[in-house]
N, C-alpha and C. Protein backbone atom coordinates (compact mmCIF):
# COMPACT_ATOMS: atom_id res chain seq x y z
N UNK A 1 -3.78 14.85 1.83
CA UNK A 1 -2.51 15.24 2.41
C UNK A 1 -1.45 15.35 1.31
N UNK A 2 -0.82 13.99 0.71
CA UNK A 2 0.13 13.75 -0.25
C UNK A 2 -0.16 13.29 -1.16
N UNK A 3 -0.26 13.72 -2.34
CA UNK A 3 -0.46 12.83 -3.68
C UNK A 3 0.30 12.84 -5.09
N UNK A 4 0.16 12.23 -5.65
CA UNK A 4 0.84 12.08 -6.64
C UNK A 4 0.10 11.12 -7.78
N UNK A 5 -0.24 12.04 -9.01
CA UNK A 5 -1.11 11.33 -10.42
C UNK A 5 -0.67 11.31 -11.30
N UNK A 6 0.07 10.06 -12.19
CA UNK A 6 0.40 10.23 -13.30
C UNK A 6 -0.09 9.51 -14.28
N UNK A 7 -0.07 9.83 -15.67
CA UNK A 7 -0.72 8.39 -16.58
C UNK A 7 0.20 8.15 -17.80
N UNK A 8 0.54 6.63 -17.53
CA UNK A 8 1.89 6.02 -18.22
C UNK A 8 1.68 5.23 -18.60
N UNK A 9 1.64 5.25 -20.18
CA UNK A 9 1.40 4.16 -20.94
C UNK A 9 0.02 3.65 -21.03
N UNK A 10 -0.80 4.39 -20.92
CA UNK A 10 -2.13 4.07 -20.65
C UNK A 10 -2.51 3.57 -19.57
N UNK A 11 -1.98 3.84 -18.66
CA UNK A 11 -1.91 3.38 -17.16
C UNK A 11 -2.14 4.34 -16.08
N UNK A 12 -3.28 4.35 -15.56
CA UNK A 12 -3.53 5.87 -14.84
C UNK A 12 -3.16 5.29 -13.17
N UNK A 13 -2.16 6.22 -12.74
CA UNK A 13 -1.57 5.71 -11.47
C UNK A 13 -2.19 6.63 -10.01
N UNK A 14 -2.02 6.48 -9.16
CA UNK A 14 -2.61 7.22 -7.65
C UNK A 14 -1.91 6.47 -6.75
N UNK A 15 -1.22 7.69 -6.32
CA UNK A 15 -0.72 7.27 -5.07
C UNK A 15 -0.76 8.73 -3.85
N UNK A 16 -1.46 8.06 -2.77
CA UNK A 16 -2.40 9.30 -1.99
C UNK A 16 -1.05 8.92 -0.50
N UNK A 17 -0.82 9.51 0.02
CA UNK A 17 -0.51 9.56 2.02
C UNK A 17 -1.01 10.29 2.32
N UNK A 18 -1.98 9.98 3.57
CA UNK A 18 -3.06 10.80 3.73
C UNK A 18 -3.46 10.14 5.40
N UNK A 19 -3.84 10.70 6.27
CA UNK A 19 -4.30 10.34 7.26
C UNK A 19 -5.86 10.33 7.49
N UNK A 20 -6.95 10.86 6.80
CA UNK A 20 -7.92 10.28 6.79
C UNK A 20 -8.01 8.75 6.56
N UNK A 21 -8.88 8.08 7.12
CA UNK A 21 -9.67 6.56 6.94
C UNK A 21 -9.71 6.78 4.95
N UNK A 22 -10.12 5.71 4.28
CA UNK A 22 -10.45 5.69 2.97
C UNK A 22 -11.95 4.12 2.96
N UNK A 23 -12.25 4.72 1.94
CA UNK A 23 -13.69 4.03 1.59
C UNK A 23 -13.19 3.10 0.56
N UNK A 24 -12.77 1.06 0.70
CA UNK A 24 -12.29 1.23 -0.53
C UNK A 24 -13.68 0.78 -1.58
N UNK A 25 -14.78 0.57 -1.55
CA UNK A 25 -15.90 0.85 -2.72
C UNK A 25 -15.90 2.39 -3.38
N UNK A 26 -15.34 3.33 -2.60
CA UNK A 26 -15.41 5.00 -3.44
C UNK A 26 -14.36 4.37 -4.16
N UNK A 27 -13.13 4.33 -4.11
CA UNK A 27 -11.92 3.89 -4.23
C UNK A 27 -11.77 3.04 -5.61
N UNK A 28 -12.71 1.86 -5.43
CA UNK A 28 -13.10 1.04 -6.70
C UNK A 28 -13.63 1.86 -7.72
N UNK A 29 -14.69 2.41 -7.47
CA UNK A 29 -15.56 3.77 -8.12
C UNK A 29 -14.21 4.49 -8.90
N UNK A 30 -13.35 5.04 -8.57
CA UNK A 30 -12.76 6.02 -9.23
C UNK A 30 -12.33 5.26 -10.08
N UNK A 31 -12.23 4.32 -10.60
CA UNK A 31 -11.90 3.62 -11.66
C UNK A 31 -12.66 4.15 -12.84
N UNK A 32 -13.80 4.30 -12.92
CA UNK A 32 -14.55 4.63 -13.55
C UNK A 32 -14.72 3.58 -14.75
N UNK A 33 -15.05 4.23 -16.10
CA UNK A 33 -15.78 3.37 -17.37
C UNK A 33 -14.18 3.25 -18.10
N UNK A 34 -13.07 2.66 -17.84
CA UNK A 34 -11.94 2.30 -18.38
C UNK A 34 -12.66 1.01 -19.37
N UNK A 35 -12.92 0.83 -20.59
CA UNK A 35 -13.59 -0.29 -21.21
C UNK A 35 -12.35 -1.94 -20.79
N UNK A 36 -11.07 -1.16 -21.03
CA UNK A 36 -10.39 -2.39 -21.22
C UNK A 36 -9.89 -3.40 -19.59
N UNK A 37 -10.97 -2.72 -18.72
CA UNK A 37 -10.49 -3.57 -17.62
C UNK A 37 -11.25 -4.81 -17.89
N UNK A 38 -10.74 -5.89 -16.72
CA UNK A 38 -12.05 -7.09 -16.92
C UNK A 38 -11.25 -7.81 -15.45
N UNK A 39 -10.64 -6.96 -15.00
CA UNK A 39 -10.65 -7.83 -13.65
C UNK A 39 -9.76 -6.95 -12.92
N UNK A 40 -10.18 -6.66 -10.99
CA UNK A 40 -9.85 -5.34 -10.32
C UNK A 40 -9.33 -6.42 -9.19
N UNK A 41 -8.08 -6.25 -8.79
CA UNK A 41 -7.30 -6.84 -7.62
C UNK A 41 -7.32 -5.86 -6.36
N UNK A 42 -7.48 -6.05 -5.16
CA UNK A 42 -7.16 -5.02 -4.06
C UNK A 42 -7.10 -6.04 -2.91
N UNK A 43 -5.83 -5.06 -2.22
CA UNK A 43 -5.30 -5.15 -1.28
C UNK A 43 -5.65 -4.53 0.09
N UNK A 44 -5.98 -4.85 1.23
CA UNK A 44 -6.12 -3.80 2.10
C UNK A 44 -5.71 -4.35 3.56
N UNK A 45 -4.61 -3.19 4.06
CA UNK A 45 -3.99 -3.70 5.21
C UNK A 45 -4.52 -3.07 6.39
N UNK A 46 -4.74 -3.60 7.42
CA UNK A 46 -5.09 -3.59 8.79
C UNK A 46 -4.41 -3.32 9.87
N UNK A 47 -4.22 -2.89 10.92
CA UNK A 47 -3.63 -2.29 11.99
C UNK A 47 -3.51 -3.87 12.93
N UNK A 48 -2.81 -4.70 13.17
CA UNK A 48 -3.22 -5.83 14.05
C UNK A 48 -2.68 -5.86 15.21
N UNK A 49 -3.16 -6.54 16.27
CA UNK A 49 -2.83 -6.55 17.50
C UNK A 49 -1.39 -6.94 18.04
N UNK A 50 -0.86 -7.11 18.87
CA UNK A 50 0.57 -7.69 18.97
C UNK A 50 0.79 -8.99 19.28
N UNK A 51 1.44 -9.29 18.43
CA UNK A 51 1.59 -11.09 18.03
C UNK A 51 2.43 -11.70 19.33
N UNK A 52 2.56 -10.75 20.40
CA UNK A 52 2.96 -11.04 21.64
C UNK A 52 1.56 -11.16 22.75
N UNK A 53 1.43 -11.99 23.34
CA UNK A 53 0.03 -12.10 23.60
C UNK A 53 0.09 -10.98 25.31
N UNK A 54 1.68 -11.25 25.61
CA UNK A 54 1.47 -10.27 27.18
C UNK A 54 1.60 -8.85 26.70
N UNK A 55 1.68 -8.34 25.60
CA UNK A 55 1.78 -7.05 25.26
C UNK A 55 0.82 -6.40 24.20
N UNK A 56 -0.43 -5.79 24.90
CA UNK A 56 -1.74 -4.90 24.22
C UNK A 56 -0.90 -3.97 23.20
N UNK A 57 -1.80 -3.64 22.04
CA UNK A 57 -1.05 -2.53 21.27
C UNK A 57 -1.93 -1.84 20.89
N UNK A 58 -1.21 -0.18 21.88
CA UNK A 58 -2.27 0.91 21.88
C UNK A 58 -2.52 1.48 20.56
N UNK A 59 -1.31 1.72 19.94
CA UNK A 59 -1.66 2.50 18.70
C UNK A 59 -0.15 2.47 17.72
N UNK A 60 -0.40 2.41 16.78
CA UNK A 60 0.77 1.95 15.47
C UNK A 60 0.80 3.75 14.97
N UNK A 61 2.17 4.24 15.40
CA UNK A 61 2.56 5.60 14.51
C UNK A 61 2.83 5.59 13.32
N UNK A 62 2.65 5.61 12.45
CA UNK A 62 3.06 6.29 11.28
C UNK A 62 3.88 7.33 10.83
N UNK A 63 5.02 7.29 9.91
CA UNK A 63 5.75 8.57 9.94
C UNK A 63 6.24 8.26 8.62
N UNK A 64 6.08 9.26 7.49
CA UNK A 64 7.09 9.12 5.88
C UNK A 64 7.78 10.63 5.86
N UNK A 65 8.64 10.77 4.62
CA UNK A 65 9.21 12.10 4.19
C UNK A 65 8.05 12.57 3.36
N UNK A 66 7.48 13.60 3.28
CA UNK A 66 6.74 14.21 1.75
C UNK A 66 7.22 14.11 1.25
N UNK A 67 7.16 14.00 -0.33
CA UNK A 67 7.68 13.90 -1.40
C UNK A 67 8.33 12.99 -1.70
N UNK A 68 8.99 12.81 -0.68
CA UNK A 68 10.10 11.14 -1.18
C UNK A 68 9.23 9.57 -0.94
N UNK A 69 8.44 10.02 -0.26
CA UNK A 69 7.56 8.22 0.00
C UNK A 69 6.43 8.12 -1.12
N UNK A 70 5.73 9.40 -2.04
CA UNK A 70 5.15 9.53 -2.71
C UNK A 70 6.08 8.52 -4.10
N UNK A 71 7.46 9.32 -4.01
CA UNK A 71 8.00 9.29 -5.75
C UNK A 71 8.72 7.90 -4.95
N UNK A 72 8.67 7.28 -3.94
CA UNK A 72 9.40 6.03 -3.59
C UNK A 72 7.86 4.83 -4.30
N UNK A 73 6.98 5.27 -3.92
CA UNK A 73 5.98 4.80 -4.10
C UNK A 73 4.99 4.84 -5.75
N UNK A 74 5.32 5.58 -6.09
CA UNK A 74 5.59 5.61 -7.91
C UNK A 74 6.06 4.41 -8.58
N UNK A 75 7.37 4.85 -8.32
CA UNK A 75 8.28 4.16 -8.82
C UNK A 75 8.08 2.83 -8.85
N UNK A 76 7.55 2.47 -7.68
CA UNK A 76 7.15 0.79 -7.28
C UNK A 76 6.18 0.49 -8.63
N UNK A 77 5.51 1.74 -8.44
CA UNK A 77 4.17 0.89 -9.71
C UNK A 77 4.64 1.14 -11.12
N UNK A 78 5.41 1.74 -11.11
CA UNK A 78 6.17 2.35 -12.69
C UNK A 78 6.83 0.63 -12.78
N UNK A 79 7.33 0.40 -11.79
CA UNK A 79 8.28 -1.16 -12.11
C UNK A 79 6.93 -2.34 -12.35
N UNK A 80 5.58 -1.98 -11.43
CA UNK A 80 4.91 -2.98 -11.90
C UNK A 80 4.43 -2.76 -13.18
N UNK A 81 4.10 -1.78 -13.84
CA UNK A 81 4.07 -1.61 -15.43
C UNK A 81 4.63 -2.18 -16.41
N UNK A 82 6.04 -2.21 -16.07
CA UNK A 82 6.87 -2.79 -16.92
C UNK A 82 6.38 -4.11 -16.88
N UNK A 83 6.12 -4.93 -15.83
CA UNK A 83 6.14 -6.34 -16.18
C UNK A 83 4.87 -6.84 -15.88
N UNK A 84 3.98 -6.17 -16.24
CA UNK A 84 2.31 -6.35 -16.28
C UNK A 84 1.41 -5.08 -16.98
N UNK A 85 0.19 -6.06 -18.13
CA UNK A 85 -0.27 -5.14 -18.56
C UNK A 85 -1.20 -4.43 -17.89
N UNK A 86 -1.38 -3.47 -17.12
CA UNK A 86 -2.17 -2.88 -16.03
C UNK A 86 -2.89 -1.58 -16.95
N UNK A 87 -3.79 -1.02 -16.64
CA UNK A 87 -4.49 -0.21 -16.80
C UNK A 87 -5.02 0.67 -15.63
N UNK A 88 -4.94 0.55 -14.39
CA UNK A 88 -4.89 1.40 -13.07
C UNK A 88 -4.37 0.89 -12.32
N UNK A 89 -4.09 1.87 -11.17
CA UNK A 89 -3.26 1.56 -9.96
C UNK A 89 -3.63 2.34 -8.78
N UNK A 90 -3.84 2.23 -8.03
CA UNK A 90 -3.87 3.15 -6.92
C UNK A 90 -3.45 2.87 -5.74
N UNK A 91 -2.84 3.00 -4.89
CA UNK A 91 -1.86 2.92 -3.59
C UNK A 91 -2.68 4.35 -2.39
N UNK A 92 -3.04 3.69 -1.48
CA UNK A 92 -3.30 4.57 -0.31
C UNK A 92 -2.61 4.21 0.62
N UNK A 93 -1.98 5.16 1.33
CA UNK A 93 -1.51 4.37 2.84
C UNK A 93 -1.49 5.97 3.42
N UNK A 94 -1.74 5.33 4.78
CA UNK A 94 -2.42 6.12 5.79
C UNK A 94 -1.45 6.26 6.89
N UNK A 95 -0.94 7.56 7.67
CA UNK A 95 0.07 7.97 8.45
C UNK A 95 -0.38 8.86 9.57
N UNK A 96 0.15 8.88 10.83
CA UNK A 96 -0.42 9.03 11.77
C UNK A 96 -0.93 7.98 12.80
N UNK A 97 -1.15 8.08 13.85
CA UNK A 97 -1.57 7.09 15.27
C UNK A 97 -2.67 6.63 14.98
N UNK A 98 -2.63 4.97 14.43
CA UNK A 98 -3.97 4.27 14.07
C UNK A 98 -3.97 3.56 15.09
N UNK A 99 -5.27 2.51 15.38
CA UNK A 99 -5.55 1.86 16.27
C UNK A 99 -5.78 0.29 15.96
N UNK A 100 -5.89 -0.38 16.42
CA UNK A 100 -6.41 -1.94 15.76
C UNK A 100 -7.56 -2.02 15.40
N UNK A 101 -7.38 -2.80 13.99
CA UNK A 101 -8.63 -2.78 13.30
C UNK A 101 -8.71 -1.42 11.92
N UNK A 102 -7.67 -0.38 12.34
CA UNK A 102 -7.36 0.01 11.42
C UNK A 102 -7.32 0.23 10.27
N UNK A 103 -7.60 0.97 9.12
CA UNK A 103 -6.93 0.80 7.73
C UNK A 103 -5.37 1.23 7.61
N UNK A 104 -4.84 0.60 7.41
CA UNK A 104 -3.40 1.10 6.78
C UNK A 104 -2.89 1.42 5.10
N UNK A 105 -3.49 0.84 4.69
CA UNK A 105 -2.66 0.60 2.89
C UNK A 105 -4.05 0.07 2.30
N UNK A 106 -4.23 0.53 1.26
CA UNK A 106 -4.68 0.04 -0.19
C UNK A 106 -3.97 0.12 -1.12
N UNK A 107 -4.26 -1.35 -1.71
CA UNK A 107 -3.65 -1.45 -3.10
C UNK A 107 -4.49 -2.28 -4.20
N UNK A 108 -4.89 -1.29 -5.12
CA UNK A 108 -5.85 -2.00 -6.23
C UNK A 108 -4.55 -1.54 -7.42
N UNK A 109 -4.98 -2.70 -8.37
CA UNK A 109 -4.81 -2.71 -9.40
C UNK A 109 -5.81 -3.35 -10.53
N UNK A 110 -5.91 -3.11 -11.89
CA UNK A 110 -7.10 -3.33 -12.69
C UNK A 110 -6.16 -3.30 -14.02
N UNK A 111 -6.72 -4.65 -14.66
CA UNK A 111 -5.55 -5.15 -15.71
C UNK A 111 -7.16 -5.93 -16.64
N UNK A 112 -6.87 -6.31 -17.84
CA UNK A 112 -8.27 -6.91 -18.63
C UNK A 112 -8.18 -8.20 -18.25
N UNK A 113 -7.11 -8.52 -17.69
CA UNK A 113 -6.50 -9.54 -17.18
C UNK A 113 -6.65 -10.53 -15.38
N UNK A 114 -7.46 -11.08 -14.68
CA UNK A 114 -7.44 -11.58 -13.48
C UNK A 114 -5.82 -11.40 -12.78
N UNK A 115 -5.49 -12.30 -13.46
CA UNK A 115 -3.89 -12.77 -13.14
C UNK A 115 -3.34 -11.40 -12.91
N UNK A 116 -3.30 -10.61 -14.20
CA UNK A 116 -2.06 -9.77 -13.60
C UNK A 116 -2.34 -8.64 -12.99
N UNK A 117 -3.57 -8.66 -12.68
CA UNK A 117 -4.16 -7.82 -11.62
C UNK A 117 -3.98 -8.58 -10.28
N UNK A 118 -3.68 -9.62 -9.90
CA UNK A 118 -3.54 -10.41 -8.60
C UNK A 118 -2.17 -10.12 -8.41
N UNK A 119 -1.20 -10.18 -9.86
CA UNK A 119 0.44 -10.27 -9.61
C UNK A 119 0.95 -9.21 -9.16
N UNK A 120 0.15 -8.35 -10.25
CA UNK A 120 0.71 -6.74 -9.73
C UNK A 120 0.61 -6.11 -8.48
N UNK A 121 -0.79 -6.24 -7.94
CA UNK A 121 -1.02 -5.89 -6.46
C UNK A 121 -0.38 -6.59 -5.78
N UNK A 122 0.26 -7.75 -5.73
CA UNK A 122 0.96 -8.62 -4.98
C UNK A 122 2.64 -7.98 -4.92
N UNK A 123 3.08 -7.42 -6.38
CA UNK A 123 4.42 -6.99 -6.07
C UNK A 123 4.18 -5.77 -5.88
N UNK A 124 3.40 -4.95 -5.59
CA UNK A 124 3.42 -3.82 -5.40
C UNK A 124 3.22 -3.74 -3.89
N UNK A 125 2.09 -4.21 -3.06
CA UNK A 125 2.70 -4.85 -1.73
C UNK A 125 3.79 -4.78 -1.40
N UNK A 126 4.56 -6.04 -1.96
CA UNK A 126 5.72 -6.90 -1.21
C UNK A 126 6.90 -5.47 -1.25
N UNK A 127 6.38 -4.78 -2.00
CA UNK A 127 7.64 -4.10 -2.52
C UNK A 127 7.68 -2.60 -1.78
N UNK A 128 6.23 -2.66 -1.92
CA UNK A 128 6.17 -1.16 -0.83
C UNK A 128 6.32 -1.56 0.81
N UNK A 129 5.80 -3.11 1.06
CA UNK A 129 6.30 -3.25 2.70
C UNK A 129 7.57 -3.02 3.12
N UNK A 130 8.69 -3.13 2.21
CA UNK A 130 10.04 -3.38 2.42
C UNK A 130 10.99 -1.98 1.66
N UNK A 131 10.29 -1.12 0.87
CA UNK A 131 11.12 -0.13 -0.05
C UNK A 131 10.49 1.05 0.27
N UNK A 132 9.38 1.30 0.75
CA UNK A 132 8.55 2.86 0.72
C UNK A 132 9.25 3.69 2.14
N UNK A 133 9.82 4.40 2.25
CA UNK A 133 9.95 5.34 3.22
C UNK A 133 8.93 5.27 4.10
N UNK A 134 8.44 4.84 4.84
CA UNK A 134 7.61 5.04 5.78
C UNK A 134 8.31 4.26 7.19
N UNK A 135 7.87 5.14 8.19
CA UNK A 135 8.22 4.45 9.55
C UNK A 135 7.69 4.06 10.19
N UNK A 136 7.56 3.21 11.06
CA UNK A 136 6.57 2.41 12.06
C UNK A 136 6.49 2.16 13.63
N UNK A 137 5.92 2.74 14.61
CA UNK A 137 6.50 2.96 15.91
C UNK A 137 5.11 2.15 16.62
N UNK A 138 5.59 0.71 17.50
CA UNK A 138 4.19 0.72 17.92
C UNK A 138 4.44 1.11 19.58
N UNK A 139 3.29 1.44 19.70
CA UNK A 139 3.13 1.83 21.38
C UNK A 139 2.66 0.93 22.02
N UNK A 140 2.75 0.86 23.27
CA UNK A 140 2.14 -0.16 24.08
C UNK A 140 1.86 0.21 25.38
N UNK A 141 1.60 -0.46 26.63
CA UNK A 141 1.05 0.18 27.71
C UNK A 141 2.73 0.65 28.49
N UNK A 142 3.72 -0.39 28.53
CA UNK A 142 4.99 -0.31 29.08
C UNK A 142 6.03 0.39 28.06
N UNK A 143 5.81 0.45 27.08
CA UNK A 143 6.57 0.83 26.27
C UNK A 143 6.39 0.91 25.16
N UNK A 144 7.29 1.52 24.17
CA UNK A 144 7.51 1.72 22.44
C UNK A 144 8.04 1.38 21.96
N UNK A 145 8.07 0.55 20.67
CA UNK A 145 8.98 0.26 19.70
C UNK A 145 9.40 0.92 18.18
N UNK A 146 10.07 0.67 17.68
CA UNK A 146 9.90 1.27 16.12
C UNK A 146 10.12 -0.19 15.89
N UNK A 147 9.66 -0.71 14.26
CA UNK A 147 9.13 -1.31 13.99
C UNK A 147 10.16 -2.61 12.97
N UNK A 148 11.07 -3.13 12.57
CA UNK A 148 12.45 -3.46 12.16
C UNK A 148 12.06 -3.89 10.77
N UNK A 149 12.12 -4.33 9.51
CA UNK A 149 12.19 -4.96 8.33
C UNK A 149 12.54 -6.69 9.21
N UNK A 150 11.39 -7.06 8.54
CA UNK A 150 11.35 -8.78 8.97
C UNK A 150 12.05 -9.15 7.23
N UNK A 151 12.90 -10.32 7.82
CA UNK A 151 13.76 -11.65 7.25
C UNK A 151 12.58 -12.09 5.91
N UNK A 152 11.40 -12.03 6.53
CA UNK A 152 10.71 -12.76 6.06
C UNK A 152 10.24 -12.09 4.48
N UNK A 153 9.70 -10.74 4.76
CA UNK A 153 9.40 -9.64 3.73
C UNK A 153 10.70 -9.32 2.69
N UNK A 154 12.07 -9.28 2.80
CA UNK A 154 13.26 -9.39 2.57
C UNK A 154 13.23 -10.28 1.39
N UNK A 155 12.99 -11.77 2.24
CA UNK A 155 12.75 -13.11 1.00
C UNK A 155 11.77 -12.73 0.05
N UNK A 156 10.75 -12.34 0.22
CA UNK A 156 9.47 -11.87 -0.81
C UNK A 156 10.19 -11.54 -1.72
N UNK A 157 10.68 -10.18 -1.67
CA UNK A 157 11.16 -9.41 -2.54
C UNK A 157 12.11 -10.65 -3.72
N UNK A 158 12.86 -11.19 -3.26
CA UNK A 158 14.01 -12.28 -3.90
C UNK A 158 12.68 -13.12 -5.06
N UNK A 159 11.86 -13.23 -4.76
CA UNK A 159 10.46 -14.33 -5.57
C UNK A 159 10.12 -13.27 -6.86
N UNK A 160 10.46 -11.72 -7.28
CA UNK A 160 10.52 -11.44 -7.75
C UNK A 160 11.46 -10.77 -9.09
């Protein structure tokens, strides 16, 4: 659907919006023979049920701008560059009416490093839950919501 590839600093980046499902072992694969990795972090988010137990949740909408949730979503990993030595990146997130159980988001990163392959995918997360253009509408049997920025994700961001 949406993509965007750049390579910075020896840092080869991917960031896909796309409404197909994703495979993340292909996903790992595209990493390919980079010699200087030695340790691959990933992230992968799920569609979950509603943390309200009287209210089923039919299906989670998805909605971003082209172009702007791509270069919103860059940018995130351009900032994790700066403060980690990384060597790949890749960001998937998926738009359109998913269901529970879902894929929503991948996030790998691959550093020679364990650690800052755990750190990086971690602020690249925290940072795309709360900064990426994307919208969130869940449905339900009685009704719809759109989806608000939690207090909680807010604080994350501050740990960085």
């Amino acid at each position: 659907m949406d993509n965007l590839k750049k390579k910075i600093n020896n840092c080869f980046i991917s960031v896909n919006i796309q409404k197909d499902d994703f495979d993340v072992n292909t996903e790992i694969q595209s990493i390919g023979s980079i010699k200087k990795i030695g340790g691959i972090a990933n992230f992968i988010g799920v569609v979950r049920d509603s943390q309200n137990e009287k209210d089923e949740l039919i299906s989670l909408e998805l909605e971003h701008y082209p172009g702007m949730t791509e270069k919103a979503i860059m940018s995130i990993c351009r900032d994790a560059l700066k403060r980690w030595k990384i060597n790949f990146v890749s960001v998937i997130h998926r738009v359109g009416n998913l269901k529970t159980g879902d894929n929503i988001v991948l996030v790998i990163t691959a550093s020679a490093h364990r650690k800052e392959s755990f750190k990086s995918a971690e602020f690249i997360m925290d940072f795309l839950k709360s900064r990426a253009p994307i919208w969130k509408k869940e449905h339900y049997k009685t009704h719809s919501s759109w989806v608000q920025s939690k207090e909680t994700d807010e604080l994350s961001l501050k740990n960085w």
